[in-house]
PDB file of N, CA and C in Angstrom:
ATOM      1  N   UNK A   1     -41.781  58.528  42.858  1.00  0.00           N
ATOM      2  CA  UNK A   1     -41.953  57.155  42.536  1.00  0.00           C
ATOM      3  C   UNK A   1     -41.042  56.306  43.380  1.00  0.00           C
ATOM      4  N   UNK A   2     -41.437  55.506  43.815  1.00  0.00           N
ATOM      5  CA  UNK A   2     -40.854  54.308  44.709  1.00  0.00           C
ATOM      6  C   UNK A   2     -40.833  53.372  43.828  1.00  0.00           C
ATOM      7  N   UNK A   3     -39.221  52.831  43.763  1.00  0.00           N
ATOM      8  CA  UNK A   3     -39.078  51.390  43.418  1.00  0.00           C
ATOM      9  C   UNK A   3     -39.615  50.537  43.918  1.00  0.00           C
ATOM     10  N   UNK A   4     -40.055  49.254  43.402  1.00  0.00           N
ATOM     11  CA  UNK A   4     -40.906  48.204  44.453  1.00  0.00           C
ATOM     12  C   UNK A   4     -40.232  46.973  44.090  1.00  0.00           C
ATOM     13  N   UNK A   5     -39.467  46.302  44.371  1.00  0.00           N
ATOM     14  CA  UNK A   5     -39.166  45.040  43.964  1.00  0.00           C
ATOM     15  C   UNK A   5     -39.948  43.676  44.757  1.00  0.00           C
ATOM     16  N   UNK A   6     -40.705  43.187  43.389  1.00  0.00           N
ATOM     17  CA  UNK A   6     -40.776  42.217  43.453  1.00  0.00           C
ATOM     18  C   UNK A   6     -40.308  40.720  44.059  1.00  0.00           C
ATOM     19  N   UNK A   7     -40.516  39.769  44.639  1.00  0.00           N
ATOM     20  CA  UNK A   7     -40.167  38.750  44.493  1.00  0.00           C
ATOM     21  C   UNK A   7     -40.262  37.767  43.736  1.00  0.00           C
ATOM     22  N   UNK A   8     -39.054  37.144  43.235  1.00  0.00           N
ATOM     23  CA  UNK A   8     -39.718  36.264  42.106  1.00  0.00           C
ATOM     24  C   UNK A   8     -40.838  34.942  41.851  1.00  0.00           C
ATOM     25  N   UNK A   9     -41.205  35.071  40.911  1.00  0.00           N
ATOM     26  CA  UNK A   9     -42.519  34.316  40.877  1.00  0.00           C
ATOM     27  C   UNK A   9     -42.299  32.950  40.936  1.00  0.00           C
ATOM     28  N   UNK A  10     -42.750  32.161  41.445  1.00  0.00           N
ATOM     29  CA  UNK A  10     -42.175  30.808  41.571  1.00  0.00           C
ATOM     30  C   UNK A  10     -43.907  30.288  40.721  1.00  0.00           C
ATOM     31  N   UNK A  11     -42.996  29.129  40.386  1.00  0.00           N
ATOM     32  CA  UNK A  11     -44.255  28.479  39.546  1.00  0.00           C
ATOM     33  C   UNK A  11     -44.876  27.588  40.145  1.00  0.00           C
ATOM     34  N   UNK A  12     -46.246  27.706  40.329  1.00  0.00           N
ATOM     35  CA  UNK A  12     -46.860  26.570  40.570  1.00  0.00           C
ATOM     36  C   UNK A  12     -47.034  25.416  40.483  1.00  0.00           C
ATOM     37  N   UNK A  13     -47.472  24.422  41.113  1.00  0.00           N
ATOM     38  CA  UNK A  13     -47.418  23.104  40.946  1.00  0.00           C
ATOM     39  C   UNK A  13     -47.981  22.649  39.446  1.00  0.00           C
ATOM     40  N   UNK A  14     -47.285  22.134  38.876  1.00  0.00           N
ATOM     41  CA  UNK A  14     -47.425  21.393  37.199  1.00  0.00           C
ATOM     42  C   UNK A  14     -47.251  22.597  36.266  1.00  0.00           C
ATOM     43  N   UNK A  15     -46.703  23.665  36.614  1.00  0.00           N
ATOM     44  CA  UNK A  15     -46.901  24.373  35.681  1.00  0.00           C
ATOM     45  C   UNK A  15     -45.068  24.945  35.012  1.00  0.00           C
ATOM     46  N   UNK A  16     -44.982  24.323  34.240  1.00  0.00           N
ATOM     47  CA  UNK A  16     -43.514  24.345  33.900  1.00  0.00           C
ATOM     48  C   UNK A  16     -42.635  25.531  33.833  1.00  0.00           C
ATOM     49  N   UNK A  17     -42.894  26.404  34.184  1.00  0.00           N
ATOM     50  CA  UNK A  17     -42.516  27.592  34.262  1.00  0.00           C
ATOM     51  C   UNK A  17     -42.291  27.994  33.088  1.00  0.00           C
ATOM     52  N   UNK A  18     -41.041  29.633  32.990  1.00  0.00           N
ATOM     53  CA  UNK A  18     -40.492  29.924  31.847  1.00  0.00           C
ATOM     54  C   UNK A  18     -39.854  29.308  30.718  1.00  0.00           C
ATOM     55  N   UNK A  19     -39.732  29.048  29.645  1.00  0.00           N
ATOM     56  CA  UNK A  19     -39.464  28.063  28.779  1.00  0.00           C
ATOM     57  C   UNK A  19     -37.662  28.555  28.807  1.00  0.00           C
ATOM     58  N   UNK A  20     -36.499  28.292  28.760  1.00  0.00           N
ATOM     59  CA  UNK A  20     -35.294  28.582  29.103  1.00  0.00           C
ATOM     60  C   UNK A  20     -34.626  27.696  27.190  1.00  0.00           C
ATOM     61  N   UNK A  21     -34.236  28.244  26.950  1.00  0.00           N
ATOM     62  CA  UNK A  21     -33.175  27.538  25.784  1.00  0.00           C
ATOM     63  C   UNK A  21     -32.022  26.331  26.443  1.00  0.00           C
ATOM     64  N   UNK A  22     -32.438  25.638  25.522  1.00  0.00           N
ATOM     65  CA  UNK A  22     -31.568  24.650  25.941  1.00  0.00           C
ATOM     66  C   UNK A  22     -30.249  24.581  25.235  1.00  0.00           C
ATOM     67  N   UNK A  23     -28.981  24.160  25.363  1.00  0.00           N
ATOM     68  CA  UNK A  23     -28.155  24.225  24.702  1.00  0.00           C
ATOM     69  C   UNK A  23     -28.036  22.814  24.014  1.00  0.00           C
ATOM     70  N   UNK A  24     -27.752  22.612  22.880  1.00  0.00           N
ATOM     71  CA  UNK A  24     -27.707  21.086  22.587  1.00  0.00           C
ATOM     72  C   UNK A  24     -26.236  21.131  21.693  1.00  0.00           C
ATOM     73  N   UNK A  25     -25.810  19.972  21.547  1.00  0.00           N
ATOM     74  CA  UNK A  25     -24.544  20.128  20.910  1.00  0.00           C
ATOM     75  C   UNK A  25     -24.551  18.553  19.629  1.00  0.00           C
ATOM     76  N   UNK A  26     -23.924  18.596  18.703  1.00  0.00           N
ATOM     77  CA  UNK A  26     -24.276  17.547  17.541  1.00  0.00           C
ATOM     78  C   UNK A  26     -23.048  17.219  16.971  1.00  0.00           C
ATOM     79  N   UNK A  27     -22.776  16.135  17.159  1.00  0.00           N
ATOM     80  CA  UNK A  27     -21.756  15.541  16.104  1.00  0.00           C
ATOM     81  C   UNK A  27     -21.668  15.954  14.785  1.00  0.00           C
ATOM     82  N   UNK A  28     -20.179  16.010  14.345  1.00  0.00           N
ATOM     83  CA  UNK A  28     -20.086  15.782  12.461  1.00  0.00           C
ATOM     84  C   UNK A  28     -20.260  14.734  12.319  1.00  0.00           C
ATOM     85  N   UNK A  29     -20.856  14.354  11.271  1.00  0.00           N
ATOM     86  CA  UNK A  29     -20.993  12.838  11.048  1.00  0.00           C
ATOM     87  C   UNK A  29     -19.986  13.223   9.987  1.00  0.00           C
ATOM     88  N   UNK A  30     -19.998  13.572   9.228  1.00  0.00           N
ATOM     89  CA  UNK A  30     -19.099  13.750   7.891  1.00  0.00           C
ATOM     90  C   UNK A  30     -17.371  13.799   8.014  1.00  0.00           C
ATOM     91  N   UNK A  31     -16.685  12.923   7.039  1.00  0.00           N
ATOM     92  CA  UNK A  31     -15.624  13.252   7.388  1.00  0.00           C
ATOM     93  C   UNK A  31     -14.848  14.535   6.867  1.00  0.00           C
ATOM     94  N   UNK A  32     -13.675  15.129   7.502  1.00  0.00           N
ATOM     95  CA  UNK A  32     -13.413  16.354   7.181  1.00  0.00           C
ATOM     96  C   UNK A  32     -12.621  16.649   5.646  1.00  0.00           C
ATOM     97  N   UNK A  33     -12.784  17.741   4.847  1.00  0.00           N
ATOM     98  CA  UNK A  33     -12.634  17.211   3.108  1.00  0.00           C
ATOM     99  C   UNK A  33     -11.097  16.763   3.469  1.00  0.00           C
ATOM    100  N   UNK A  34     -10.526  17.806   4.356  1.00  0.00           N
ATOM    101  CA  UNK A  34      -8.816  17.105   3.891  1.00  0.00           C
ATOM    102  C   UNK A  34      -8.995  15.909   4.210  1.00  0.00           C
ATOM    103  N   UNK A  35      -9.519  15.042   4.887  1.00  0.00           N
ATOM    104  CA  UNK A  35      -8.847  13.271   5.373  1.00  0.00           C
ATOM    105  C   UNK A  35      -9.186  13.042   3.558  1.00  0.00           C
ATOM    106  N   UNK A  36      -9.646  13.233   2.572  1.00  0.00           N
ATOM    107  CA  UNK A  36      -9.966  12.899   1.679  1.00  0.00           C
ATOM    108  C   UNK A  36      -8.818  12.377   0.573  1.00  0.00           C
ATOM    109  N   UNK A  37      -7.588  13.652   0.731  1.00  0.00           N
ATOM    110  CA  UNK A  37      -6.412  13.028   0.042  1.00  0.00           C
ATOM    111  C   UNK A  37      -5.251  12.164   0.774  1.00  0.00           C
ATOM    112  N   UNK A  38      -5.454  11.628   2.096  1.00  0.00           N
ATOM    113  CA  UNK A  38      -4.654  10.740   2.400  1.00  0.00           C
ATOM    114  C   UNK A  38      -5.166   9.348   2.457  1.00  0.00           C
ATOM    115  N   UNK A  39      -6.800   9.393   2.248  1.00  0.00           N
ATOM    116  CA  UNK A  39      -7.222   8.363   2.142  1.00  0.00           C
ATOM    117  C   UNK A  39      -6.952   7.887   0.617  1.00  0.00           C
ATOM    118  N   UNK A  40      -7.283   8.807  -0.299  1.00  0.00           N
ATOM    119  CA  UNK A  40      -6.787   8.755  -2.153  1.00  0.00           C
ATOM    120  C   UNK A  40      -5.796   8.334  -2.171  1.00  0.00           C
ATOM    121  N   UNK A  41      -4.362   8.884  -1.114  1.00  0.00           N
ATOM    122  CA  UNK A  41      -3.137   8.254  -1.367  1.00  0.00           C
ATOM    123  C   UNK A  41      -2.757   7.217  -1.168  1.00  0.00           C
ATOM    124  N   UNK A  42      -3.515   6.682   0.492  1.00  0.00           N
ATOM    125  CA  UNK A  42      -3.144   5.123   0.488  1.00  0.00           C
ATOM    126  C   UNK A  42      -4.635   4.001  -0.334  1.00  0.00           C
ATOM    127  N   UNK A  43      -5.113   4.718  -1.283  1.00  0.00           N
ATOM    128  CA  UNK A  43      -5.777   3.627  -2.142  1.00  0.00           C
ATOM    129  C   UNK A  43      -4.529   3.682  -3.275  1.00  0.00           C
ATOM    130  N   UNK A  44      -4.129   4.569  -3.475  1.00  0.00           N
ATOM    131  CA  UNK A  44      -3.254   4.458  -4.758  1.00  0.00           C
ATOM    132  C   UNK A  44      -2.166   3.531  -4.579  1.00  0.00           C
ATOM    133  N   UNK A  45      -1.740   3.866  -3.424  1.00  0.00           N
ATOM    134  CA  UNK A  45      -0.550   3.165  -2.823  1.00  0.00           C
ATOM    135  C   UNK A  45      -0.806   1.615  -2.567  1.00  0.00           C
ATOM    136  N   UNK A  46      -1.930   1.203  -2.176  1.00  0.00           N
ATOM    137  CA  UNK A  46      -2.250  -0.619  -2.182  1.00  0.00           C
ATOM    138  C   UNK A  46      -2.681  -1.311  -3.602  1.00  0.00           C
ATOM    139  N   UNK A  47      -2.942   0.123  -4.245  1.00  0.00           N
ATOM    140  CA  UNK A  47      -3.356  -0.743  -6.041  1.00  0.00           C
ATOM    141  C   UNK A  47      -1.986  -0.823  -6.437  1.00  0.00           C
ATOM    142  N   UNK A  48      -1.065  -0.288  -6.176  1.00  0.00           N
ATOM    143  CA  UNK A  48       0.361  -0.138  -6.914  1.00  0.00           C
ATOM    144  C   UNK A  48       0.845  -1.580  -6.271  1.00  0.00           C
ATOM    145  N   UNK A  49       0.854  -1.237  -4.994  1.00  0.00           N
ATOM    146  CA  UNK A  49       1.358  -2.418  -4.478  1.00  0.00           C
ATOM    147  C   UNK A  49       1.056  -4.173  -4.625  1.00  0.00           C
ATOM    148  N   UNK A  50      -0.696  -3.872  -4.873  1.00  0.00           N
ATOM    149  CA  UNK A  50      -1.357  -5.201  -5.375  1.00  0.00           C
ATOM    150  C   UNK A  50      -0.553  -5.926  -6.672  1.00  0.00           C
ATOM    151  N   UNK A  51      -0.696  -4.608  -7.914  1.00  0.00           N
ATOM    152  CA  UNK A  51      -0.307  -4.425  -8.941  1.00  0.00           C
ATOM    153  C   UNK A  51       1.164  -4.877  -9.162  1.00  0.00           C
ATOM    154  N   UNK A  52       2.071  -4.064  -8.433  1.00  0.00           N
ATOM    155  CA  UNK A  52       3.645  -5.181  -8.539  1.00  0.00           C
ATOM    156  C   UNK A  52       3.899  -6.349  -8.208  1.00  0.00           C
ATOM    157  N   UNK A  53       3.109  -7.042  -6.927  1.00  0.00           N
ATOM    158  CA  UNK A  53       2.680  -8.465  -6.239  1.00  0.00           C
ATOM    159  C   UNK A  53       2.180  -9.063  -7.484  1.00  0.00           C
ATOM    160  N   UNK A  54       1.595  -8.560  -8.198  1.00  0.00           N
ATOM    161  CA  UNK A  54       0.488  -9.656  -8.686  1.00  0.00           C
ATOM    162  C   UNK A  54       1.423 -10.198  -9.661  1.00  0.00           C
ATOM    163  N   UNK A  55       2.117  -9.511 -10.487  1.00  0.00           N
ATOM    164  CA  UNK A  55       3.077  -8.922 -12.044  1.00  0.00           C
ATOM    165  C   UNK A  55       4.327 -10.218 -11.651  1.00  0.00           C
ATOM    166  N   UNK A  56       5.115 -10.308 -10.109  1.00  0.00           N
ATOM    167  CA  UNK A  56       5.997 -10.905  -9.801  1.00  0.00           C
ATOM    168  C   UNK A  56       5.793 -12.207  -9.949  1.00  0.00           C
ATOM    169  N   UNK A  57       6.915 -12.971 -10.472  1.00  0.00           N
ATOM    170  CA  UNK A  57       6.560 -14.493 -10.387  1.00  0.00           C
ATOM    171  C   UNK A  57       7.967 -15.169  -9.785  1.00  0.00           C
ATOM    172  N   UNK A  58       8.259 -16.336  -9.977  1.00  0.00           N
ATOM    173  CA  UNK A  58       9.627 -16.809  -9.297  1.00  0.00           C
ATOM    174  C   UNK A  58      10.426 -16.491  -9.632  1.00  0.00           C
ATOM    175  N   UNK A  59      11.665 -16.538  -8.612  1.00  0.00           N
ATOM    176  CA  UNK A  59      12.602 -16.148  -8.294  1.00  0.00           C
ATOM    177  C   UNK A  59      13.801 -16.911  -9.003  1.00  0.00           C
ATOM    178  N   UNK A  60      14.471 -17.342  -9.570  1.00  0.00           N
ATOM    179  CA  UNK A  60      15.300 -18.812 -10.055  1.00  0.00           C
ATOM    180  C   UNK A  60      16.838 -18.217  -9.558  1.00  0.00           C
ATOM    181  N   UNK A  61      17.676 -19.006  -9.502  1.00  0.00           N
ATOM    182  CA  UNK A  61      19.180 -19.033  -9.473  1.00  0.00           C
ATOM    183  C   UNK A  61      19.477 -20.017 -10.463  1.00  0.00           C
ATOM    184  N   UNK A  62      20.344 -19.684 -11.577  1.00  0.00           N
ATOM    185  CA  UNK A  62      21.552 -20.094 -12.450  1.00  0.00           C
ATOM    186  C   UNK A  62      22.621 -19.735 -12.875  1.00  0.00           C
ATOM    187  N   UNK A  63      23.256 -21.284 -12.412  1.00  0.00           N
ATOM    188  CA  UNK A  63      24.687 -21.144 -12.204  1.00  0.00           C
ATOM    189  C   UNK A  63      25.561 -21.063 -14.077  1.00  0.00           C
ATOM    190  N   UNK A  64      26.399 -20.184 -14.010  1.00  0.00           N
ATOM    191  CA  UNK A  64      27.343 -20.008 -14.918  1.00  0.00           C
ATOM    192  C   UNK A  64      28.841 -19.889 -14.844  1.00  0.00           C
ATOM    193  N   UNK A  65      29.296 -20.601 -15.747  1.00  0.00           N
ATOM    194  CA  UNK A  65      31.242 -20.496 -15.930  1.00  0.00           C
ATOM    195  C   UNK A  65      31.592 -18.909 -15.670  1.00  0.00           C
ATOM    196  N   UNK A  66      30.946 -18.099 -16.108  1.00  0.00           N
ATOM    197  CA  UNK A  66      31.180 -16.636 -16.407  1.00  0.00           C
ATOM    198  C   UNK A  66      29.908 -16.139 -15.983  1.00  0.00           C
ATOM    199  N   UNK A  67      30.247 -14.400 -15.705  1.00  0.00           N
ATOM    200  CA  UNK A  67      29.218 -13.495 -14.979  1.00  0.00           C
ATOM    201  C   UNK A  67      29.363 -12.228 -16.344  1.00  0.00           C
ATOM    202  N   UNK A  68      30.586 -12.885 -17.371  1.00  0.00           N
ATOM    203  CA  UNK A  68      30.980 -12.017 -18.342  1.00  0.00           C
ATOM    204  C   UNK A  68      29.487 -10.826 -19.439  1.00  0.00           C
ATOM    205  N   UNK A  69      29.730  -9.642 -19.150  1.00  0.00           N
ATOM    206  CA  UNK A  69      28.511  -9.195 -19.844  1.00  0.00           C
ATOM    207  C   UNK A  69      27.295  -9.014 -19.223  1.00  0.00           C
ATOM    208  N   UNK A  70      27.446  -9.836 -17.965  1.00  0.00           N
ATOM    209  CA  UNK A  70      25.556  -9.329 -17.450  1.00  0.00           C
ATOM    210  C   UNK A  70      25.979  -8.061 -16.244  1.00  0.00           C
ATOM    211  N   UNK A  71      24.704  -7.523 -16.133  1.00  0.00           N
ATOM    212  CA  UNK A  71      24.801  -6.509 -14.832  1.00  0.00           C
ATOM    213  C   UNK A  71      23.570  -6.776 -14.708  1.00  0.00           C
ATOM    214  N   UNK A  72      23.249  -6.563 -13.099  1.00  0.00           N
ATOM    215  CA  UNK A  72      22.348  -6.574 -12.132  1.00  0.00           C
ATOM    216  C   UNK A  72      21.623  -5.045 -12.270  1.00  0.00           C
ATOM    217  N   UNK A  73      19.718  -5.741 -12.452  1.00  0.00           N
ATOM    218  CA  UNK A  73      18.915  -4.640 -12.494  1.00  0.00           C
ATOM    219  C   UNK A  73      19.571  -4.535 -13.702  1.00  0.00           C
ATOM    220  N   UNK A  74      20.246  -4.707 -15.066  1.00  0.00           N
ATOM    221  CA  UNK A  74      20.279  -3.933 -15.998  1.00  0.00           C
ATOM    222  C   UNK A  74      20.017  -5.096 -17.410  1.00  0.00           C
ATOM    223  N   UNK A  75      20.482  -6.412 -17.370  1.00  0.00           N
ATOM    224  CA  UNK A  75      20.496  -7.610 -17.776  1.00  0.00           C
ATOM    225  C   UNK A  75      19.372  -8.004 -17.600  1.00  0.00           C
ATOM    226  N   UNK A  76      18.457  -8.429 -18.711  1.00  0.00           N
ATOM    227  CA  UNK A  76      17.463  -9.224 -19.018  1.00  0.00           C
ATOM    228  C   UNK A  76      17.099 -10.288 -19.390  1.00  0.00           C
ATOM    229  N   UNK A  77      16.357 -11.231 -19.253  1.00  0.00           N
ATOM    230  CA  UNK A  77      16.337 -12.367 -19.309  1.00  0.00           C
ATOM    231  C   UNK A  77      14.953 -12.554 -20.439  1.00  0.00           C
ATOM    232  N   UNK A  78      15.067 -13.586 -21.538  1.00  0.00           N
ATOM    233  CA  UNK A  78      14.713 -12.940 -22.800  1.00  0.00           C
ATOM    234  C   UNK A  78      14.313 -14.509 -23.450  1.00  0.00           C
ATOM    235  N   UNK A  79      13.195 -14.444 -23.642  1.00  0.00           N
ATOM    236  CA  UNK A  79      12.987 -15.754 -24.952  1.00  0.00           C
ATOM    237  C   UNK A  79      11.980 -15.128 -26.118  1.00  0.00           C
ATOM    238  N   UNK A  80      12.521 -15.593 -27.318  1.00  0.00           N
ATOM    239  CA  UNK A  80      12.183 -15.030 -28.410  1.00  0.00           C
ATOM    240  C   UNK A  80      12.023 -13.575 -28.304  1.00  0.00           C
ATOM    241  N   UNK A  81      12.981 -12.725 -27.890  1.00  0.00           N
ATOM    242  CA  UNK A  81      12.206 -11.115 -27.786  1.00  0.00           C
ATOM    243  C   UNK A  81      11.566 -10.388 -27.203  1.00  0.00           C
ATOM    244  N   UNK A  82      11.304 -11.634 -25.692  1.00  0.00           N
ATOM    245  CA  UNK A  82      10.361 -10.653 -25.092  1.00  0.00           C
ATOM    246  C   UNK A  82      11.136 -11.002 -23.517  1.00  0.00           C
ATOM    247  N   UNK A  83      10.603 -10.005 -22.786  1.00  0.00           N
ATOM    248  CA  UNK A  83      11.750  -9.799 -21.290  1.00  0.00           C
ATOM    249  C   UNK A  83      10.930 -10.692 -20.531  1.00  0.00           C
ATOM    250  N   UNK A  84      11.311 -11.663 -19.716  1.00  0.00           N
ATOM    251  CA  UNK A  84      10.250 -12.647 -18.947  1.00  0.00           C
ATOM    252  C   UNK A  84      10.782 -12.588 -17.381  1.00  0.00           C
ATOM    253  N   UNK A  85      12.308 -10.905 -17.446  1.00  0.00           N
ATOM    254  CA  UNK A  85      13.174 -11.274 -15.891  1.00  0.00           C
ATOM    255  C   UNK A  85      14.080 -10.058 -16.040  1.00  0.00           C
ATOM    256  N   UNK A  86      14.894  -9.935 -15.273  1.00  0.00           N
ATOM    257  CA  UNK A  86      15.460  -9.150 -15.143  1.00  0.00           C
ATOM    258  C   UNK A  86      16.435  -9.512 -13.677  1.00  0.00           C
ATOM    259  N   UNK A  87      18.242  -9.532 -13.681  1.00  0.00           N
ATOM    260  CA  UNK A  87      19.427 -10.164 -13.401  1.00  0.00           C
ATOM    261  C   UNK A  87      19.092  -9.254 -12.069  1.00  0.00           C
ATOM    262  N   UNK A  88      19.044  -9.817 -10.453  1.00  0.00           N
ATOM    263  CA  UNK A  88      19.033  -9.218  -9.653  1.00  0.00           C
ATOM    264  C   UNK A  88      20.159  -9.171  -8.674  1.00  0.00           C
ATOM    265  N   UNK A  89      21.310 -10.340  -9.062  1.00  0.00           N
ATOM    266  CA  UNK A  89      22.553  -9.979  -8.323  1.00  0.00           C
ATOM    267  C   UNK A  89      23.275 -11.483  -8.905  1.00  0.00           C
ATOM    268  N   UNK A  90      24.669 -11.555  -8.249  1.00  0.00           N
ATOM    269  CA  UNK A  90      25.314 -12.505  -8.102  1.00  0.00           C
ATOM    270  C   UNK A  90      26.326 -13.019  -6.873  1.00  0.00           C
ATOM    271  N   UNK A  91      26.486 -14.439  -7.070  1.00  0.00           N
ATOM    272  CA  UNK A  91      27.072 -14.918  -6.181  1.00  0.00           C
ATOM    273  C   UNK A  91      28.112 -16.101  -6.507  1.00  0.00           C
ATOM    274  N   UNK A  92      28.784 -16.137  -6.012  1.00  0.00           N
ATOM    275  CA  UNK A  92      30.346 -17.042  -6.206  1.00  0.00           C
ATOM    276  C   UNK A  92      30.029 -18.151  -5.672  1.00  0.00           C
ATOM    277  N   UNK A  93      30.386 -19.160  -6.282  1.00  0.00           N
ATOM    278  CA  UNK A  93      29.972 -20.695  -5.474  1.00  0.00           C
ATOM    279  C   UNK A  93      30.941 -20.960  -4.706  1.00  0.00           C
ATOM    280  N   UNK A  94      30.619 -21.580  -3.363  1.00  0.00           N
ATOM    281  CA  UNK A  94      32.090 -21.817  -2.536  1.00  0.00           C
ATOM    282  C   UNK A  94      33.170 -22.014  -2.847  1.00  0.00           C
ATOM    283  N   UNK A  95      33.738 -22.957  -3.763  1.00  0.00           N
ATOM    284  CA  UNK A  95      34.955 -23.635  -4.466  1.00  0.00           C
ATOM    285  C   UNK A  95      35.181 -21.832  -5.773  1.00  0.00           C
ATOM    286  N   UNK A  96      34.592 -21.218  -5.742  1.00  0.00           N
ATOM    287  CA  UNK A  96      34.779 -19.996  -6.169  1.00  0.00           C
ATOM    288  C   UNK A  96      34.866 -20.372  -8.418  1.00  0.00           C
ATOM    289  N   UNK A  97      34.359 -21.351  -8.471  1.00  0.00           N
ATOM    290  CA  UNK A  97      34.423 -21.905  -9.369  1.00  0.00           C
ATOM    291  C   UNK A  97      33.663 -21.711 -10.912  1.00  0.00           C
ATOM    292  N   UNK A  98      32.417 -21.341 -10.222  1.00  0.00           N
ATOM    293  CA  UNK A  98      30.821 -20.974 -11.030  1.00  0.00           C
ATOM    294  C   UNK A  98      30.667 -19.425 -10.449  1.00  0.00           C
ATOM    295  N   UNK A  99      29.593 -18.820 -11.367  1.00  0.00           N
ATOM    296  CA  UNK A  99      29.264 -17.660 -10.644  1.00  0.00           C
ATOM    297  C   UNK A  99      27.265 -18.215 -10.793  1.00  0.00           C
ATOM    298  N   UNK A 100      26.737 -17.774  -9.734  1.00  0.00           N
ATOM    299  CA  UNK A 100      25.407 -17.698  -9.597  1.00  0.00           C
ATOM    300  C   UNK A 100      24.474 -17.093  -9.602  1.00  0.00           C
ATOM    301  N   UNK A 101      23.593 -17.102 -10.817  1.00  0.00           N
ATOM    302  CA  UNK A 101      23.334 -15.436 -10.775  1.00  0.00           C
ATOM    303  C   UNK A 101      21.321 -15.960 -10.194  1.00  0.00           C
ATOM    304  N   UNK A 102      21.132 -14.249  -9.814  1.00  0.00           N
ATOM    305  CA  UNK A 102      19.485 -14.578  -9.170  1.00  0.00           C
ATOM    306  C   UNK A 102      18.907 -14.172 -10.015  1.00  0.00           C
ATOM    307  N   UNK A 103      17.452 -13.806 -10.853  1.00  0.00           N
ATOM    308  CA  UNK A 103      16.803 -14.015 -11.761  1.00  0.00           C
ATOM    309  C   UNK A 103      15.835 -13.826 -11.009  1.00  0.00           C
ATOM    310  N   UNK A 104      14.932 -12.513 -11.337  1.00  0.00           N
ATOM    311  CA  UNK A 104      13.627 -11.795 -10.585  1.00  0.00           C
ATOM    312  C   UNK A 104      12.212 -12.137 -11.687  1.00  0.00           C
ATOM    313  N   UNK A 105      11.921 -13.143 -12.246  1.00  0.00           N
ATOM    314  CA  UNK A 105      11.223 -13.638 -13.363  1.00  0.00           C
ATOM    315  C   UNK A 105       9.905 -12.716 -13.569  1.00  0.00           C
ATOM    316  N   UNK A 106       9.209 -12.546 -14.532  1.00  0.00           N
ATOM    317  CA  UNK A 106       7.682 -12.204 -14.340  1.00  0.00           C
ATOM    318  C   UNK A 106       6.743 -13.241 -13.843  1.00  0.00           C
ATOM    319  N   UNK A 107       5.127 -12.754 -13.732  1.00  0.00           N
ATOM    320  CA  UNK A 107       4.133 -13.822 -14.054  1.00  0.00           C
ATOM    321  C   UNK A 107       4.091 -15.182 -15.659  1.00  0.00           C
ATOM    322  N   UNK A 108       4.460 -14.622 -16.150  1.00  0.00           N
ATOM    323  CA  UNK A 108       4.390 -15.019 -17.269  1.00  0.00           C
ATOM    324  C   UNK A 108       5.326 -15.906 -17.881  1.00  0.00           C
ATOM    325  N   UNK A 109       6.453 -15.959 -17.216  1.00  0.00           N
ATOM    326  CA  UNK A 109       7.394 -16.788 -17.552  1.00  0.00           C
ATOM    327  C   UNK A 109       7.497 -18.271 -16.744  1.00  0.00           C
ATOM    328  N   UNK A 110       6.449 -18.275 -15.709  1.00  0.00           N
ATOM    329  CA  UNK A 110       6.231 -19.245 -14.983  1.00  0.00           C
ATOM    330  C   UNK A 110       6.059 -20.862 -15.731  1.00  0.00           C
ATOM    331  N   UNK A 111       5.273 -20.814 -16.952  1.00  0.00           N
ATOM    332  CA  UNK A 111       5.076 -21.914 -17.357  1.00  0.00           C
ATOM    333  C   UNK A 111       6.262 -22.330 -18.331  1.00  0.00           C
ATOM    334  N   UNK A 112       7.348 -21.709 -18.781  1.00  0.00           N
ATOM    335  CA  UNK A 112       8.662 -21.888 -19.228  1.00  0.00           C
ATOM    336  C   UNK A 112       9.682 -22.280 -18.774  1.00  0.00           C
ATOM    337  N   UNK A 113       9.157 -22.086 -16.991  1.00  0.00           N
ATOM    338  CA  UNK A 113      10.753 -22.398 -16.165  1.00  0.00           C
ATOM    339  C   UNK A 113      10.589 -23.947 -15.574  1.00  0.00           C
ATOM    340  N   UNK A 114      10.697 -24.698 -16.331  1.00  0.00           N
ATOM    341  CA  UNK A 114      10.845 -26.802 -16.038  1.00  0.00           C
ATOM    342  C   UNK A 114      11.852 -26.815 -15.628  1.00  0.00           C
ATOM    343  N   UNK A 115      11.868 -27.608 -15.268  1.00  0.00           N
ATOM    344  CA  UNK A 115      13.557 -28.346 -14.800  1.00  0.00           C
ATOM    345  C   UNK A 115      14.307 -28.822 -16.370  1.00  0.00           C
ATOM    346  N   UNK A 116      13.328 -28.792 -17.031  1.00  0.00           N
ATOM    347  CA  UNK A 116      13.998 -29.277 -18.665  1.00  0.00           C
ATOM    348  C   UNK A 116      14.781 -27.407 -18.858  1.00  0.00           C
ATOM    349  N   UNK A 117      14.450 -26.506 -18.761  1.00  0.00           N
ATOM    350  CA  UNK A 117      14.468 -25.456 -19.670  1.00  0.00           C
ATOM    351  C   UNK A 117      16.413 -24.865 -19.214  1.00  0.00           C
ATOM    352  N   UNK A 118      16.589 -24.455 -20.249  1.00  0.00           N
ATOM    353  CA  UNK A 118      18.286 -24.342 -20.406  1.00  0.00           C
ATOM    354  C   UNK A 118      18.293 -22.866 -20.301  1.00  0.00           C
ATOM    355  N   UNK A 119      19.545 -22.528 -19.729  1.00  0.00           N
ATOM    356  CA  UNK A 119      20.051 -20.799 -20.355  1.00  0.00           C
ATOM    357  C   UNK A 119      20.867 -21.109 -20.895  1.00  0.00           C
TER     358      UNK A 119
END
C-alpha cells in the first residue's frame, strides 16, 4: 500500500467551506454575590448617618458664674424630665470671669430655645 496524500480541498466559489467553531466570549452582567455586603454596609452606614443628622438640632452657648457640677458628654440639659441636650464642653470668658458652656440640643428642643428662655 502506498500512502497518497492528498492536497487540500479548497472550496469553491460561494461555497463556504468547512463550518469551524467560533469562539465567542460574554460578559457577567450580574454583580458578583460578595460586592453584596459592602454595598449592605454602606446603606447601613448613610441611614445611620441620615438618622443622627436628622435627630441634631442647634447648637447654643450659655454663659454661667460656675461650671460647678456639670461634665461634658455626661450633663444633660432637661425641661420637665425629658433630655432636649447634652453639655459638649466649656470655655472661660476672656476677663476669666463667666464660664461658657456649649449645649449639643436635639430636634425637638428647637421650638423652646427664644431669646426669652432662661437656664
Amino acid at each position: 500500500m502506498s500512502d497518497i496524500i492528498e492536497p487540500p480541498h479548497e472550496p469553491a466559489p460561494g461555497d463556504p467551506g468547512p463550518a469551524h467553531p467560533q469562539a465567542t466570549t460574554r460578559r457577567a452582567r450580574r454583580i458578583p454575590i460578595i460586592w453584596i455586603i459592602p454595598l449592605v454596609a454602606v446603606a447601613i452606614g448613610a441611614w445611620l448617618a441620615w438618622d443622627t443628622y436628622s435627630k441634631k438640632g442647634p447648637t447654643i452657648t450659655v454663659s454661667f458664674e460656675s461650671a460647678e457640677g456639670l461634665q461634658a458628654g455626661q450633663s444633660q440639659l432637661r425641661f420637665k424630665d425629658i433630655v432636649f441636650g447634652t453639655i459638649k464642653g466649656f470655655t472661660l470668658t476672656p476677663d476669666n470671669s463667666r464660664v461658657i458652656v456649649t449645649i449639643a440640643t436635639t430636634r425637638e428642643a428647637e421650638p423652646l430655645l427664644t431669646d426669652q428662655t432662661v437656664f
